[in-house]
PDB file of N, CA and C in Angstrom:
ATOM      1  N   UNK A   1      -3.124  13.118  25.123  1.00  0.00           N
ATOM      2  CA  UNK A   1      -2.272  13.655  24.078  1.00  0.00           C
ATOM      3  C   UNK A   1      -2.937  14.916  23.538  1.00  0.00           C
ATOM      4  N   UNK A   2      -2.000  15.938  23.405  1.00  0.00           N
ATOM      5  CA  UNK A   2      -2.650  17.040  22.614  1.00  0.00           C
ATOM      6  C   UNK A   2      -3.089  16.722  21.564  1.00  0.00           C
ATOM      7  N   UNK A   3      -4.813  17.376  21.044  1.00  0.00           N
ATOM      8  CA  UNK A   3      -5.018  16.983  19.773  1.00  0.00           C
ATOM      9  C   UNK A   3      -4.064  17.563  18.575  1.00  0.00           C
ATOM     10  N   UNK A   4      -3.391  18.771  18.820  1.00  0.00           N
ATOM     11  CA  UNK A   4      -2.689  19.713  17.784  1.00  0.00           C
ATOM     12  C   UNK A   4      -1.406  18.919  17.488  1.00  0.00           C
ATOM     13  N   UNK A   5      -0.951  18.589  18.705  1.00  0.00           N
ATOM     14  CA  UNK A   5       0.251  17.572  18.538  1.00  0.00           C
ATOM     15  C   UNK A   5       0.226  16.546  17.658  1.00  0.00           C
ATOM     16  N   UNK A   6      -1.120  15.560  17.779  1.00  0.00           N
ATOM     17  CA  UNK A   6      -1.679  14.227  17.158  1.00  0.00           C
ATOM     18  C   UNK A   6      -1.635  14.785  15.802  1.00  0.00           C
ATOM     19  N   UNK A   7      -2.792  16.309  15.117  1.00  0.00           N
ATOM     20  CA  UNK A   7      -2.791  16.390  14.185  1.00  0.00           C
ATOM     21  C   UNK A   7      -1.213  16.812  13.068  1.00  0.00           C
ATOM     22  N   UNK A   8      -0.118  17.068  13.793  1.00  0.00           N
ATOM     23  CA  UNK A   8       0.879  17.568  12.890  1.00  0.00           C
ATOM     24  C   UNK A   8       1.666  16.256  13.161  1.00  0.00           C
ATOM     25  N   UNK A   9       1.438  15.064  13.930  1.00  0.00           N
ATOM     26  CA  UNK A   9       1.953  14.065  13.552  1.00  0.00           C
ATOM     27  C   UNK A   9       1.608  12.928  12.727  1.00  0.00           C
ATOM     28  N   UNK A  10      -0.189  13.198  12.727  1.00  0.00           N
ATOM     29  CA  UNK A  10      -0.340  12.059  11.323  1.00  0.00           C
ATOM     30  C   UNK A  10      -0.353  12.821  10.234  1.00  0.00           C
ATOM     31  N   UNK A  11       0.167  13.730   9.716  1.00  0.00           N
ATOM     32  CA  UNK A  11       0.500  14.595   8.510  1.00  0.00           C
ATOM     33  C   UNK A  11       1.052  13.984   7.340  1.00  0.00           C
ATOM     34  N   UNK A  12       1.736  12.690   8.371  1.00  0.00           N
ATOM     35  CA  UNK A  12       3.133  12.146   8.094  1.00  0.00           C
ATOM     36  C   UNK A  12       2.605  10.761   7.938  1.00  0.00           C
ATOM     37  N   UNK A  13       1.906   9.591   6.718  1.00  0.00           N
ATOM     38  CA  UNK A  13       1.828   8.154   6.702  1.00  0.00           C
ATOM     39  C   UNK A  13       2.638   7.550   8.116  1.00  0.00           C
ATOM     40  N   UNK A  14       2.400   6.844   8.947  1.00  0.00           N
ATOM     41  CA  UNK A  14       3.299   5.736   9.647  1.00  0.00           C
ATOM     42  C   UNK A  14       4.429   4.659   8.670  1.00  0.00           C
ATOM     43  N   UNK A  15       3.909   4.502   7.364  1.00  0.00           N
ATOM     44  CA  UNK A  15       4.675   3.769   6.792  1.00  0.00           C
ATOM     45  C   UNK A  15       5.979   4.734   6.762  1.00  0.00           C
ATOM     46  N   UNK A  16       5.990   5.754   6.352  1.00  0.00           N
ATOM     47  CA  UNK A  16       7.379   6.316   6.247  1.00  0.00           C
ATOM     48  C   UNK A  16       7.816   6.817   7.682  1.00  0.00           C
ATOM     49  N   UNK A  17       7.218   7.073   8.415  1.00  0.00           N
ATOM     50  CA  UNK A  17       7.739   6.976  10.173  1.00  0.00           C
ATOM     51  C   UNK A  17       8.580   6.216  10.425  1.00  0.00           C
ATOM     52  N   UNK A  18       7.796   4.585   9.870  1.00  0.00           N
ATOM     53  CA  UNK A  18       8.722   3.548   9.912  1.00  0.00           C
ATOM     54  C   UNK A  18       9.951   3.468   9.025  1.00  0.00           C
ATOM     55  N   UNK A  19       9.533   3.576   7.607  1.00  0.00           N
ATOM     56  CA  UNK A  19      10.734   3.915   7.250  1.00  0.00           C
ATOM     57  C   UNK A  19      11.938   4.583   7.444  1.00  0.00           C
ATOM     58  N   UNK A  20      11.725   5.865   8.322  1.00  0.00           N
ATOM     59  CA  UNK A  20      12.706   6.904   8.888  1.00  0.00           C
ATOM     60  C   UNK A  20      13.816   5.677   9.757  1.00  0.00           C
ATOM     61  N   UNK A  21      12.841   5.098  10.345  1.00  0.00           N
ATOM     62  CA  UNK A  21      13.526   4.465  11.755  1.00  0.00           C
ATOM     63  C   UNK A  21      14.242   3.324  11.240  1.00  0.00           C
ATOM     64  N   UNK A  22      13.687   2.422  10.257  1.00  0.00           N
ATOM     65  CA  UNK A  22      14.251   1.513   9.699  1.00  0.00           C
ATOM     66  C   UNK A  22      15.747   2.107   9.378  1.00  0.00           C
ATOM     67  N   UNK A  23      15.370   2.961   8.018  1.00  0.00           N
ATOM     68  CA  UNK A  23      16.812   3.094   7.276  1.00  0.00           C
ATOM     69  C   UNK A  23      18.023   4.286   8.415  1.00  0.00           C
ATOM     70  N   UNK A  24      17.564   4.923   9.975  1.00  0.00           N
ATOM     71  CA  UNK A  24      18.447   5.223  10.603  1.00  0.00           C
ATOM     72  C   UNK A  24      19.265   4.188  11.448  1.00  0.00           C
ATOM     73  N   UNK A  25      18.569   2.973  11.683  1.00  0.00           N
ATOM     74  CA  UNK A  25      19.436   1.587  11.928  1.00  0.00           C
ATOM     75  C   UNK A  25      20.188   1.477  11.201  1.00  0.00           C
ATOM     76  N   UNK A  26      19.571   1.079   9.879  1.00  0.00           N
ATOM     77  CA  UNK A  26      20.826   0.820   8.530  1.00  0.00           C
ATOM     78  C   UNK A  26      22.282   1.687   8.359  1.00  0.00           C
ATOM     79  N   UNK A  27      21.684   2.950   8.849  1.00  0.00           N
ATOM     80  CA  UNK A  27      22.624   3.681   8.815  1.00  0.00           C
ATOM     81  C   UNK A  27      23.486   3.756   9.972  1.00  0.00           C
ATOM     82  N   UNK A  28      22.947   3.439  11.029  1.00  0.00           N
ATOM     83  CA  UNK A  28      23.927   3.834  12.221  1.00  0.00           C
ATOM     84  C   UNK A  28      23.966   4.819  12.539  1.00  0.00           C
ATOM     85  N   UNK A  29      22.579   5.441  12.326  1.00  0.00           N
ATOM     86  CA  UNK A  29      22.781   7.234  12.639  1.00  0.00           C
ATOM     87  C   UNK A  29      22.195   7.128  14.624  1.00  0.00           C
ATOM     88  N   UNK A  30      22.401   8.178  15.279  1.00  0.00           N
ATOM     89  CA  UNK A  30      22.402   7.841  16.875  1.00  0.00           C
ATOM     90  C   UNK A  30      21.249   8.493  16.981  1.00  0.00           C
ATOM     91  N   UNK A  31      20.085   8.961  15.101  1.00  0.00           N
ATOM     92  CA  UNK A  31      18.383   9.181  16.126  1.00  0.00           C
ATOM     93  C   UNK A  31      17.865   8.094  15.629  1.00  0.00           C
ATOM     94  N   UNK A  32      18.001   6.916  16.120  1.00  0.00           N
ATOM     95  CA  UNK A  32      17.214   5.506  16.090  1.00  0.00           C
ATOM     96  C   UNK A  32      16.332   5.934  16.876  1.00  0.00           C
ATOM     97  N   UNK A  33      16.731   6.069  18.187  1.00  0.00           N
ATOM     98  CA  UNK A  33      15.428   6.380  19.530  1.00  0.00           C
ATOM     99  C   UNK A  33      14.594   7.122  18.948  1.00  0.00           C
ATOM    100  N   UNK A  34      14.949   8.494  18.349  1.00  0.00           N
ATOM    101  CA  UNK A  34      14.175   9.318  18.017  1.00  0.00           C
ATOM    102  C   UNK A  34      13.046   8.893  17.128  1.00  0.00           C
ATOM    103  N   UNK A  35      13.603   8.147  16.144  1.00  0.00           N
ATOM    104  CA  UNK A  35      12.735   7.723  14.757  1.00  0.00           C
ATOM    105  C   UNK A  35      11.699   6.754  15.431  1.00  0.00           C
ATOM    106  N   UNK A  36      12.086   5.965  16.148  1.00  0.00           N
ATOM    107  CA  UNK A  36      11.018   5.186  16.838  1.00  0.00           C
ATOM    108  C   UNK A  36       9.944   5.467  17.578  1.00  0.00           C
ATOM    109  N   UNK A  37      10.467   6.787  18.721  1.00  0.00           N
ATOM    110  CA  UNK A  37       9.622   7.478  18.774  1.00  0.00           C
ATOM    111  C   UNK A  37       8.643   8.543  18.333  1.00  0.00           C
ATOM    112  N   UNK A  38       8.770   8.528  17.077  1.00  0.00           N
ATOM    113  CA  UNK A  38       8.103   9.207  15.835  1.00  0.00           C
ATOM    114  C   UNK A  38       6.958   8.277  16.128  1.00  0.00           C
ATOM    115  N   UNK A  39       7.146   6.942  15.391  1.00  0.00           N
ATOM    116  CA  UNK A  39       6.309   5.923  15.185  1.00  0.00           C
ATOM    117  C   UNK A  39       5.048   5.536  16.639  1.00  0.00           C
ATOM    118  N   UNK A  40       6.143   5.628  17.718  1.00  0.00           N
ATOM    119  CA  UNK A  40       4.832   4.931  18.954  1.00  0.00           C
ATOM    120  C   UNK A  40       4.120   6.482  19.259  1.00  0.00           C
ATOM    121  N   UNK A  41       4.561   7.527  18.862  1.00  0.00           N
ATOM    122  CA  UNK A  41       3.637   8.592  19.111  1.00  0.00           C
ATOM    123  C   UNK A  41       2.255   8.493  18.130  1.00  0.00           C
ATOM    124  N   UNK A  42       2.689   8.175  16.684  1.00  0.00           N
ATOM    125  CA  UNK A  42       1.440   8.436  15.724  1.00  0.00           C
ATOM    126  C   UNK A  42       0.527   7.391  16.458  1.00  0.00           C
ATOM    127  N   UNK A  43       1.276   5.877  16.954  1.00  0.00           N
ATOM    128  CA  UNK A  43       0.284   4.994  17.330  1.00  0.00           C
ATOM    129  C   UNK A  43      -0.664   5.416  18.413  1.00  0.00           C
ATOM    130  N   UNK A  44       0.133   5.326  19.213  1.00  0.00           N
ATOM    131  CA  UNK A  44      -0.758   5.899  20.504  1.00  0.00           C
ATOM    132  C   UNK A  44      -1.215   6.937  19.917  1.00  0.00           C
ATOM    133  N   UNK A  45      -1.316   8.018  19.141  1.00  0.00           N
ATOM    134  CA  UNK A  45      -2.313   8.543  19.073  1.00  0.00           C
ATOM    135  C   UNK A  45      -3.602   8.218  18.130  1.00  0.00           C
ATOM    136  N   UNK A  46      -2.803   7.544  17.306  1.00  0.00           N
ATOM    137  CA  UNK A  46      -4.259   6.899  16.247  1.00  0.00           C
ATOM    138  C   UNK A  46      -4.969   5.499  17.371  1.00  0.00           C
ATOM    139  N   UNK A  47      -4.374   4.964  18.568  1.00  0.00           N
ATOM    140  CA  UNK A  47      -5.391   4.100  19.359  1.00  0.00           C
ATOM    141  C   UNK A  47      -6.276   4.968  19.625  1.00  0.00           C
ATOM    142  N   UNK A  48      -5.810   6.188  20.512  1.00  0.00           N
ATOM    143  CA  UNK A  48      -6.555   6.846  21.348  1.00  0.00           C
ATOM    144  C   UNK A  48      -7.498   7.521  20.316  1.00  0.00           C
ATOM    145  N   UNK A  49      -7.540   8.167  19.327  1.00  0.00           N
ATOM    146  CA  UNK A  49      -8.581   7.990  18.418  1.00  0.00           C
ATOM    147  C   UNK A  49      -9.692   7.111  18.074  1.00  0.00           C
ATOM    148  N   UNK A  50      -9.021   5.880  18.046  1.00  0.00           N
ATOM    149  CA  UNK A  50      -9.991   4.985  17.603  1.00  0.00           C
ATOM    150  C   UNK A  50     -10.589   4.410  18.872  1.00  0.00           C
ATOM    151  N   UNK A  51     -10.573   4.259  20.157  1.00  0.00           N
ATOM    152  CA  UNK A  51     -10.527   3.569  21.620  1.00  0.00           C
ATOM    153  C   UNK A  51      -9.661   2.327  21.293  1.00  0.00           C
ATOM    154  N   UNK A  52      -8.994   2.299  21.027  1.00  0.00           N
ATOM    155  CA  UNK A  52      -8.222   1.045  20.822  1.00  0.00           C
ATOM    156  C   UNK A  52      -7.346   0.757  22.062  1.00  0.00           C
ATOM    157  N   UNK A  53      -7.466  -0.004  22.866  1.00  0.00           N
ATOM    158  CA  UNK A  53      -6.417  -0.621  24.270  1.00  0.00           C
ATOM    159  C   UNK A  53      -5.577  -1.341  23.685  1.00  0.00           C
ATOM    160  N   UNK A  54      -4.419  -0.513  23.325  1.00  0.00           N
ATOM    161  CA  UNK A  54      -3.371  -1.917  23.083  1.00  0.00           C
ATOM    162  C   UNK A  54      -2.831  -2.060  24.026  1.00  0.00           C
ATOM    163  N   UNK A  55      -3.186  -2.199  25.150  1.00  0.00           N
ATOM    164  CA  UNK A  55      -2.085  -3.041  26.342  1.00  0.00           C
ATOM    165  C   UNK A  55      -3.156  -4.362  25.858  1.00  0.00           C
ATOM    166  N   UNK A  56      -4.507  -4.405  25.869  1.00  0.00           N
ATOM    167  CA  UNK A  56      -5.420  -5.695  25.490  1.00  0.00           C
ATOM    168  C   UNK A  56      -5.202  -5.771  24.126  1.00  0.00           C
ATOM    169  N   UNK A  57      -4.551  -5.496  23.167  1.00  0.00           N
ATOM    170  CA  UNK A  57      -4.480  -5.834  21.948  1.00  0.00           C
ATOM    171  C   UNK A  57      -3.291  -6.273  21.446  1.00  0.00           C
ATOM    172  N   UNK A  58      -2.278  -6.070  22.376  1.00  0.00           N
ATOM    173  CA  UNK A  58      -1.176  -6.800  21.828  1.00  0.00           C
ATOM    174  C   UNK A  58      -1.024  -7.770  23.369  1.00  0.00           C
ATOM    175  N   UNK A  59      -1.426  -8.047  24.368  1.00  0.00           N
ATOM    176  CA  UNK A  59      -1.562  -9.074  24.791  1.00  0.00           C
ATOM    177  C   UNK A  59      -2.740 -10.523  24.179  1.00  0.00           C
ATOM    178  N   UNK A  60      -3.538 -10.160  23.601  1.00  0.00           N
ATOM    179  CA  UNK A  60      -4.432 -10.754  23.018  1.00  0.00           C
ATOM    180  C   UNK A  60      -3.073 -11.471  21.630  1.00  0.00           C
ATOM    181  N   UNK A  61      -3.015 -10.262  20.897  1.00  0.00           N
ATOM    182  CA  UNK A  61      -1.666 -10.654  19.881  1.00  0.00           C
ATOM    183  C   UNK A  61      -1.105 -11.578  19.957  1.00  0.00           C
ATOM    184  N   UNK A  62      -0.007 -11.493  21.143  1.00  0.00           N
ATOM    185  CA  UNK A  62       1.197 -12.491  22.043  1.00  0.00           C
ATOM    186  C   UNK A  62       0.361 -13.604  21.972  1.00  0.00           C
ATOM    187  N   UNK A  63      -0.646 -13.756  22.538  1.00  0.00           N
ATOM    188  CA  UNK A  63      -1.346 -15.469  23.194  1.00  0.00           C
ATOM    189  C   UNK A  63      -1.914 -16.074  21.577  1.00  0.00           C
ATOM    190  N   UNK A  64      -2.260 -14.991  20.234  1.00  0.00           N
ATOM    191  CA  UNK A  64      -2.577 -15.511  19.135  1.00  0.00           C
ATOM    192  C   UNK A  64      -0.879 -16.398  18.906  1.00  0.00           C
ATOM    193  N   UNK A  65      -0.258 -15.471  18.856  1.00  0.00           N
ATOM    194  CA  UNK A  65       1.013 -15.823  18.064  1.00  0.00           C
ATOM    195  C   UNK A  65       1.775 -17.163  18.649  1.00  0.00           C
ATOM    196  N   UNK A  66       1.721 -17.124  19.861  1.00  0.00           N
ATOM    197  CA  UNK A  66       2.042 -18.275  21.043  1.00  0.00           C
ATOM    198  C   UNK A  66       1.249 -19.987  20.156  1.00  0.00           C
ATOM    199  N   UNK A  67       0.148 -19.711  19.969  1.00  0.00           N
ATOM    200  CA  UNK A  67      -0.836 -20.718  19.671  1.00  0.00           C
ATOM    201  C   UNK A  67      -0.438 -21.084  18.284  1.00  0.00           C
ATOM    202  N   UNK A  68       0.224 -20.156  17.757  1.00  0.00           N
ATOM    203  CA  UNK A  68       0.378 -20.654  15.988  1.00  0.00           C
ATOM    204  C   UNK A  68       1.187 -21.855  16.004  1.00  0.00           C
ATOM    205  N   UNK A  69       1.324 -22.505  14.767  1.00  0.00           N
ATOM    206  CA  UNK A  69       1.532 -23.714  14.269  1.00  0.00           C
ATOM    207  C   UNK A  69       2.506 -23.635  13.275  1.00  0.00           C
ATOM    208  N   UNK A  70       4.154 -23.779  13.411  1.00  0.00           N
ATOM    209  CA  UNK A  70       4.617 -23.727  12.466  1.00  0.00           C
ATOM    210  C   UNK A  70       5.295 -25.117  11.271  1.00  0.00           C
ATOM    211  N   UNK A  71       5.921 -24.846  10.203  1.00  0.00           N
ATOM    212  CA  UNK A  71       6.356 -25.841   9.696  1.00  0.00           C
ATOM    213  C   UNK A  71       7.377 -25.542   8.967  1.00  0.00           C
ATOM    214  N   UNK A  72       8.409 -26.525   8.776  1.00  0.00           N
ATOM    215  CA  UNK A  72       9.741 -25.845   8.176  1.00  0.00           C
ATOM    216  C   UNK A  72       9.600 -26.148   6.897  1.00  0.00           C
ATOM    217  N   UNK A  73       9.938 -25.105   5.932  1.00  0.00           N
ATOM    218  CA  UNK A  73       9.710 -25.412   3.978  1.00  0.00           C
ATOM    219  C   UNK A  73      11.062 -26.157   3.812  1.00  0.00           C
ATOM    220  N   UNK A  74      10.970 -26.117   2.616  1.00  0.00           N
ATOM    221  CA  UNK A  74      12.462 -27.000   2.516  1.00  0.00           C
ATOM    222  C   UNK A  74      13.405 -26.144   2.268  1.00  0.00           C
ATOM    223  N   UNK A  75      13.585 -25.389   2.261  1.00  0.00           N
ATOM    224  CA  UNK A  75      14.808 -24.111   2.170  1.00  0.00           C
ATOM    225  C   UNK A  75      15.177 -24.094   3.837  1.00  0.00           C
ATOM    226  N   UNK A  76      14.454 -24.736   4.609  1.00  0.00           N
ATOM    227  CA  UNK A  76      14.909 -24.281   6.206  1.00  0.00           C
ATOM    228  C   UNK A  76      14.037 -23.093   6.658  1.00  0.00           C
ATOM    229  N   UNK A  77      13.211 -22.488   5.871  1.00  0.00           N
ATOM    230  CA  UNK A  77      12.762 -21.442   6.811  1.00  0.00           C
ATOM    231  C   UNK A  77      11.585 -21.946   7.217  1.00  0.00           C
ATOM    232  N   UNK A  78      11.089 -21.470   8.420  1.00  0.00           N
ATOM    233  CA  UNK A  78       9.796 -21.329   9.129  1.00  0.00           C
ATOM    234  C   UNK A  78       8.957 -20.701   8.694  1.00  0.00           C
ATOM    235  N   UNK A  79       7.488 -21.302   8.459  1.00  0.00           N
ATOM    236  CA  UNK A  79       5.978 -20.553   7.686  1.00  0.00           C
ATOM    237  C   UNK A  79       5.248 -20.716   8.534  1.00  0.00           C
ATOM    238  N   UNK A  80       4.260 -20.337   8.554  1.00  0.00           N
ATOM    239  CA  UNK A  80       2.949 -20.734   9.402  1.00  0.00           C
ATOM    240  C   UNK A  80       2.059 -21.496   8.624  1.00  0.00           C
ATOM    241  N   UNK A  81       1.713 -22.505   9.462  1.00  0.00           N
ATOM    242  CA  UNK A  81       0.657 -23.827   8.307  1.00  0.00           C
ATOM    243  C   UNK A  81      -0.514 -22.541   7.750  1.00  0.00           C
ATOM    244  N   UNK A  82      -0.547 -23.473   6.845  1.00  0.00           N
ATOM    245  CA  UNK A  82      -1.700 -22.666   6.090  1.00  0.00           C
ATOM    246  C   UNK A  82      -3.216 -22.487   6.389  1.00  0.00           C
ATOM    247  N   UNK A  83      -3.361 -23.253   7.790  1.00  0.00           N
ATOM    248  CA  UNK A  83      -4.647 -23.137   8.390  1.00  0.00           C
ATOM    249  C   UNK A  83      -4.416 -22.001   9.247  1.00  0.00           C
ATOM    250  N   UNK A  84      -3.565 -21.138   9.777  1.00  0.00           N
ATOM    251  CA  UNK A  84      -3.151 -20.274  10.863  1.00  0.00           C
ATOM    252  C   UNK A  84      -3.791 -18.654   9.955  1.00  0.00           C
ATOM    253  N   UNK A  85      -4.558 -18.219  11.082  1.00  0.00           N
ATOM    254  CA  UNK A  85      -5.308 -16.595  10.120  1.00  0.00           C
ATOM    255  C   UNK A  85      -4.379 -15.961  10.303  1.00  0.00           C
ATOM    256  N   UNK A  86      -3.980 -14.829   9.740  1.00  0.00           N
ATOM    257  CA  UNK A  86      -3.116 -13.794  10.853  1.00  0.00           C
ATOM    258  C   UNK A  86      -4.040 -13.185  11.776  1.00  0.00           C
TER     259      UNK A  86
END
């Protein structure tokens, strides 16, 4: 990744990246793709910053999340027992 590229894209928090992308769903506007790809650009570039492998970090993820333990509250929704870390 260009570093110049990386730097005029974390200019920008990821939280509101996400936000962009969120509220263009809500809206039904047709740059969803776009807004999303806002977001996996800052990532991939803040991994590659940090050495971070997320092909091994969100497979690692998947097999955490697989293993969790859930339990239904009494409203019907699903929690994770309270022994489960994130």
């Amino acid at each position: 990744m260009m570093f110049g590229c990386l730097l005029a894209s974390t200019r920008q928090p990821i939280c509101a990246r996400m936000t962009g992308s969120f509220d263009a769903w809500l809206k039904g506007r047709e740059d969803v793709g776009e807004e999303l790809t806002d977001v996996a650009i800052y990532l991939l570039g803040l991994a590659e910053m940090t050495g971070t492998d997320l092909q091994d970090e969100i497979e690692a993820k998947i097999a955490k999340n697989a293993a969790r333990v859930y339990q239904r509250l009494q409203d019907g929704v699903l929690a994770k027992s309270s022994g489960d870390a994130d």
